[in-house]
Protein backbone atom coordinates (compact mmCIF):
# COMPACT_ATOMS: atom_id res chain seq x y z
CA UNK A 1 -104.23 -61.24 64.63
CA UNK A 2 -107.72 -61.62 66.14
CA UNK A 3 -107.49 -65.55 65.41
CA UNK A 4 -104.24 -65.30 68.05
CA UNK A 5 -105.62 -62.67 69.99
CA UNK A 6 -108.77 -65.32 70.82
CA UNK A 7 -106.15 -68.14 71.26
CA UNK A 8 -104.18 -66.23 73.95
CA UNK A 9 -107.51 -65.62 75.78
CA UNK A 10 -108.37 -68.99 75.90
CA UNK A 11 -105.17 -69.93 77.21
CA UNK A 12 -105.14 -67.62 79.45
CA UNK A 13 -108.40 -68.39 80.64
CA UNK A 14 -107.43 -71.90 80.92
CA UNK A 15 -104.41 -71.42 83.19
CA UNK A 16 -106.08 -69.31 85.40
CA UNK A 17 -109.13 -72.22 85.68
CA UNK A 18 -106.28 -74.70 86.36
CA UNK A 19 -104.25 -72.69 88.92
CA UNK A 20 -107.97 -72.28 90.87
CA UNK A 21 -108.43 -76.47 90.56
CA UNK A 22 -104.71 -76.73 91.64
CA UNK A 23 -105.43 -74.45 94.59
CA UNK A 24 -109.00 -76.08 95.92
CA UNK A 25 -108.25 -79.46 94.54
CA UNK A 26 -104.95 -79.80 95.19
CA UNK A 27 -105.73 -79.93 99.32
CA UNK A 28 -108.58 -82.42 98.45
CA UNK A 29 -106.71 -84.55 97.13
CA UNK A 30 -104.13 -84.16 99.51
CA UNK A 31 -106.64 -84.66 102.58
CA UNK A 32 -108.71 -87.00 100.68
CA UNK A 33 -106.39 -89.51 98.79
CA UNK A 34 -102.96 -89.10 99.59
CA UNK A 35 -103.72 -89.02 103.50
CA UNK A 36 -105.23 -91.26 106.02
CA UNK A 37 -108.67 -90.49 107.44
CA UNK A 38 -108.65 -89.03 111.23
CA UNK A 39 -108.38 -91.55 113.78
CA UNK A 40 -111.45 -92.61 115.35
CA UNK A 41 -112.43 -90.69 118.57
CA UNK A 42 -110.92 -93.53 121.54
CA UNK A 43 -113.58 -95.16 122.99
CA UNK A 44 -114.53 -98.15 125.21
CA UNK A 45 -114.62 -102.09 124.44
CA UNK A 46 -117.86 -104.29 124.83
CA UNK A 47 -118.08 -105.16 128.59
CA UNK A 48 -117.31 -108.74 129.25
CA UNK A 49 -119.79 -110.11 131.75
CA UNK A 50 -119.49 -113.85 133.57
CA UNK A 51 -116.77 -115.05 135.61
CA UNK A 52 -115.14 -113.66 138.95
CA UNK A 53 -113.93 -110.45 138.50
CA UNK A 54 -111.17 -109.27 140.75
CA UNK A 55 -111.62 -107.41 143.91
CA UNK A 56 -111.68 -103.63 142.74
CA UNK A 57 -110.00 -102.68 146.36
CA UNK A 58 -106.11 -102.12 145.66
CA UNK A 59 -104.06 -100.05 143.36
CA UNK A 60 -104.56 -100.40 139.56
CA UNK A 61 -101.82 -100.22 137.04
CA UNK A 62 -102.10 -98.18 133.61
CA UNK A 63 -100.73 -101.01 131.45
CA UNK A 64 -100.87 -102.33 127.95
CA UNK A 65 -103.38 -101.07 125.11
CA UNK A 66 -104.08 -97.44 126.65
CA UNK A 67 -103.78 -94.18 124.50
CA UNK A 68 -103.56 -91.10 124.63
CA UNK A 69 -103.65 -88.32 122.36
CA UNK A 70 -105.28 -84.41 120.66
CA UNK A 71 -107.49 -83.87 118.60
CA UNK A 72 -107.60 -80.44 116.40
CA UNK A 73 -109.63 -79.54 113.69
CA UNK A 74 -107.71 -78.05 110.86
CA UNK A 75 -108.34 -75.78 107.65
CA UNK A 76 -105.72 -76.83 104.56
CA UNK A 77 -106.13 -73.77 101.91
CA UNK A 78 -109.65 -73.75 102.67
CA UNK A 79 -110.61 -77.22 103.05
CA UNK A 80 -111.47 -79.07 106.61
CA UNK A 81 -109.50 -81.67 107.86
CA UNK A 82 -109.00 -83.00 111.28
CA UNK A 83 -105.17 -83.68 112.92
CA UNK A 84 -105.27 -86.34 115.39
CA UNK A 85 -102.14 -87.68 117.26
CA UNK A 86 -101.68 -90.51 119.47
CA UNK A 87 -99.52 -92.53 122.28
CA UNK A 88 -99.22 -95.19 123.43
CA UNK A 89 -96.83 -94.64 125.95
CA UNK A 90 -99.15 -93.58 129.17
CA UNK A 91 -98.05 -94.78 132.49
CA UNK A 92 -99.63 -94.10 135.98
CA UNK A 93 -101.62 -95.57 138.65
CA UNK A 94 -105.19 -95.34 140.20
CA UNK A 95 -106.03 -96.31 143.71
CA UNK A 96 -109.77 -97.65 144.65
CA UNK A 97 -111.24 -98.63 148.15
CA UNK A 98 -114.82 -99.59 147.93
CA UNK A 99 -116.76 -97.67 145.39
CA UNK A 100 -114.46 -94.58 145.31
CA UNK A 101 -111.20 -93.89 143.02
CA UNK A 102 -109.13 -91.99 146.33
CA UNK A 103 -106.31 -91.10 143.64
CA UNK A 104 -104.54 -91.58 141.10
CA UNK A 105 -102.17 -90.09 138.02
CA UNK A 106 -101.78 -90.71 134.88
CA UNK A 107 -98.48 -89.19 132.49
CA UNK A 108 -98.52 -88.90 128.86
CA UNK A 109 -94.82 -89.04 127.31
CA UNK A 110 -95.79 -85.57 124.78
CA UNK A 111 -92.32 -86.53 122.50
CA UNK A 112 -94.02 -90.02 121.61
CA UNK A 113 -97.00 -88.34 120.47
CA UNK A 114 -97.50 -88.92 116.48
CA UNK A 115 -99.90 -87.97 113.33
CA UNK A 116 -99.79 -89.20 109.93
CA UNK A 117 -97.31 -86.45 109.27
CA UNK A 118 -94.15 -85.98 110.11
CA UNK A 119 -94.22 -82.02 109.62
CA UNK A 120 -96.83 -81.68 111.25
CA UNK A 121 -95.48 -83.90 114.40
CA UNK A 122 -92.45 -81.88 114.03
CA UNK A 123 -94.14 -78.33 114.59
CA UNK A 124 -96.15 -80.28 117.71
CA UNK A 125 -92.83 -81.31 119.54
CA UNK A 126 -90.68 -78.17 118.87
CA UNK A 127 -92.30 -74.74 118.51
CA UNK A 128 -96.21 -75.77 119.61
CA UNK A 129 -95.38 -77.85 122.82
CA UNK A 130 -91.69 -77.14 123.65
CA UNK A 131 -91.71 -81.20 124.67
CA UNK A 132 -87.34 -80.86 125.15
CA UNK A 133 -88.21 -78.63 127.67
CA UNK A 134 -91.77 -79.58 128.78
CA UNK A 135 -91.92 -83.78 128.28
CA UNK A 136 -95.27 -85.33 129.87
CA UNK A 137 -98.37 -84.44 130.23
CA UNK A 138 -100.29 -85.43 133.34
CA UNK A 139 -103.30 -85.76 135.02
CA UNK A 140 -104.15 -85.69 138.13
CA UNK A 141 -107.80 -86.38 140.61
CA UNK A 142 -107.94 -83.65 143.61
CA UNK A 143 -110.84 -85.28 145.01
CA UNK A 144 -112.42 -88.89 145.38
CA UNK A 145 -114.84 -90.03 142.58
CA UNK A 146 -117.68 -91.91 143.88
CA UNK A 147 -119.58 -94.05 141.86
CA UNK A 148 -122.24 -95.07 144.36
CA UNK A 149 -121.84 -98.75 144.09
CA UNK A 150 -119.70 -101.14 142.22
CA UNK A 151 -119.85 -101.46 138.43
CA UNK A 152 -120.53 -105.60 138.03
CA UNK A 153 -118.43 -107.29 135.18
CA UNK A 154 -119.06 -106.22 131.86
CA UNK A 155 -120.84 -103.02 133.10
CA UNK A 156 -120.39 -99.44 132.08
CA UNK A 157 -120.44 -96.68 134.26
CA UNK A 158 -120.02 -92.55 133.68
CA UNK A 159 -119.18 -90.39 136.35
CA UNK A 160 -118.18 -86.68 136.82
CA UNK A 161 -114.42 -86.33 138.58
CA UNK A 162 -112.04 -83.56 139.51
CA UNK A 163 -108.69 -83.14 138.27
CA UNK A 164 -106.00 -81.26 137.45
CA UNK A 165 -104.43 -81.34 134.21
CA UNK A 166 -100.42 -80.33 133.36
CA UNK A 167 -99.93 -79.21 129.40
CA UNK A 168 -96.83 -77.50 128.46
CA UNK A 169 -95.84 -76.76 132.41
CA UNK A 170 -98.89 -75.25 133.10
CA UNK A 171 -101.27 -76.88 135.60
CA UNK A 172 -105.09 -75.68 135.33
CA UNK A 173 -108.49 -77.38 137.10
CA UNK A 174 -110.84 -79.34 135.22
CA UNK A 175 -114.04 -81.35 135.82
CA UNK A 176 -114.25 -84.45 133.38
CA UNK A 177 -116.85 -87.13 132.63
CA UNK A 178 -115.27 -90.87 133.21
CA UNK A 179 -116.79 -93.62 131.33
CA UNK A 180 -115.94 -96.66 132.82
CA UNK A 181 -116.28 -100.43 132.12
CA UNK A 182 -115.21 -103.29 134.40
CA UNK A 183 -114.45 -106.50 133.05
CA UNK A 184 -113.17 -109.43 134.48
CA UNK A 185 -109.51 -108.59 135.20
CA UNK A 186 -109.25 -105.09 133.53
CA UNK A 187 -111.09 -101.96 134.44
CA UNK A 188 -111.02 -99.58 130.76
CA UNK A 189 -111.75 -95.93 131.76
CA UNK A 190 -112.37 -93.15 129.01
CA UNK A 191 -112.48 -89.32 128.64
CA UNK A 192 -112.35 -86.54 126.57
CA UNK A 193 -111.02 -83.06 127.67
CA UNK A 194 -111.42 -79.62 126.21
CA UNK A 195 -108.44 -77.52 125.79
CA UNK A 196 -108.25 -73.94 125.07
CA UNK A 197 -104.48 -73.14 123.91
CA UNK A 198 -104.05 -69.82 125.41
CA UNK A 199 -105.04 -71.42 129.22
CA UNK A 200 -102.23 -73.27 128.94
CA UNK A 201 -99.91 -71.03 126.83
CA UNK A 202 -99.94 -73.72 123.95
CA UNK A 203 -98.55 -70.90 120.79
CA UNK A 204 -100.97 -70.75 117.62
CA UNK A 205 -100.50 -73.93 115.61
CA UNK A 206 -101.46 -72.04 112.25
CA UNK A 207 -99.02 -71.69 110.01
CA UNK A 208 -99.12 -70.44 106.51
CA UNK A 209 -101.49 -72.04 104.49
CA UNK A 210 -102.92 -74.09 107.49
CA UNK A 211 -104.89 -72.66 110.53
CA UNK A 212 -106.32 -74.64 113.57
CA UNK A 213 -108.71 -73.38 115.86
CA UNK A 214 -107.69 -71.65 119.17
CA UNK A 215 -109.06 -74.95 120.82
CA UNK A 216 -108.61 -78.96 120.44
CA UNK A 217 -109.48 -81.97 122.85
CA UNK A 218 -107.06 -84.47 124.85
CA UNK A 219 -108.17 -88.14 124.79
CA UNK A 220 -107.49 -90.52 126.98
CA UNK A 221 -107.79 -94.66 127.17
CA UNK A 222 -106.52 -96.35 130.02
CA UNK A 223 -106.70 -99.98 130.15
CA UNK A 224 -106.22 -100.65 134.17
CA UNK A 225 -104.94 -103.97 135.34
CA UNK A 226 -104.81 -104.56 139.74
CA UNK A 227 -100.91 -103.81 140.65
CA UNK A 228 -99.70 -107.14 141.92
């Protein structure tokens, strides 16, 4: 009897000690080897200097190989991960007359916007951003952005700009930091927002077994090519 009574405690020990690895290890290995790593935070090319670049005077086009997307940190039965979804479908324009941008918007298609999940891109477009009813995001300058002189080709710029941003219907002021790089026929502009949910009546995200914080970032890459 004691010979089984020690047997039983050993397997219940065990099963207990595997039900704890299947709990913490199981969301390792689902974040760590079963699921790609975050996307890389979008950022600017190399600068391509030489050559004549185009006039910077005229409107510029949002065209080919821009992005946009969120970023939100995650925690997955207490392990951190990172959910990162992207576009590519941003349209919009930007105007420029000497070394000022005068205006310009730029819409983000939210349905188009994808993870590595499909769950997870499923909560985003239905309960968390109501995208049926609520479709694009935009962004908008209220003011002119003057960047003192013009960037030569292949140089970077970063400059502070007002705009207004439009999540989930709501529209809200924000100041952002441009980086900017003008090449030879493309100007690539870059920027990261801050976005508290509740500003812009985004729900929770969390659900069971997976909470976000009550924050994330919007990126944004716009490659810019002169409208025609």
């Amino acid at each position: 009897m004691g010979k089984f009574r020690r047997h039983w405690k050993a397997w219940l020990i065990g099963a207990i000690a595997l039900a704890l690895l299947g709990f913490v290890g199981g969301p390792w290995l689902y974040i760590n080897v079963f699921s790609d790593p975050p996307a890389q935070e979008l950022a600017l090319g190399q600068g391509q200097a030489g050559g004549d670049a185009v006039p910077v005077d005229g409107s510029w086009t949002v065209s080919d190989g821009s992005q946009a997307g969120y970023r939100v940190k995650e925690i997955l039965f207490g392990q951190d991960t990172t959910a990162v979804g992207r576009t590519s479908k941003v349209t919009g324009t930007v105007a420029i007359a000497g070394t000022k941008i005068t205006s310009g918007t730029v819409t983000v298609d939210m349905g188009s916007v994808a993870t590595d999940k499909s769950g997870r891109d499923e909560q985003f477009r239905n309960r968390i951003m109501s995208v049926s009813q609520f479709p694009a995001a935009t962004f908008a300058f209220t003011a002119p952005v003057d960047f003192g002189s013009v960037p030569a080709a292949g140089q970077k710029a970063t400059v502070k700009a007002a705009g207004q941003l439009t999540l989930r219907g709501q529209q809200k002021p924000v100041n952002v930091e441009l980086s900017v790089v003008r090449n030879a026929a493309t100007i690539q502009v870059q920027t990261s927002i801050p976005v508290a949910f509740a500003d812009y009546g985004i729900p929770d995200p969390s659900i069971p077994g997976i909470s976000t914080e009550d924050h994330g970032v919007v990126e944004v890459l716009l490659m810019l090519k002169k409208t025609p």
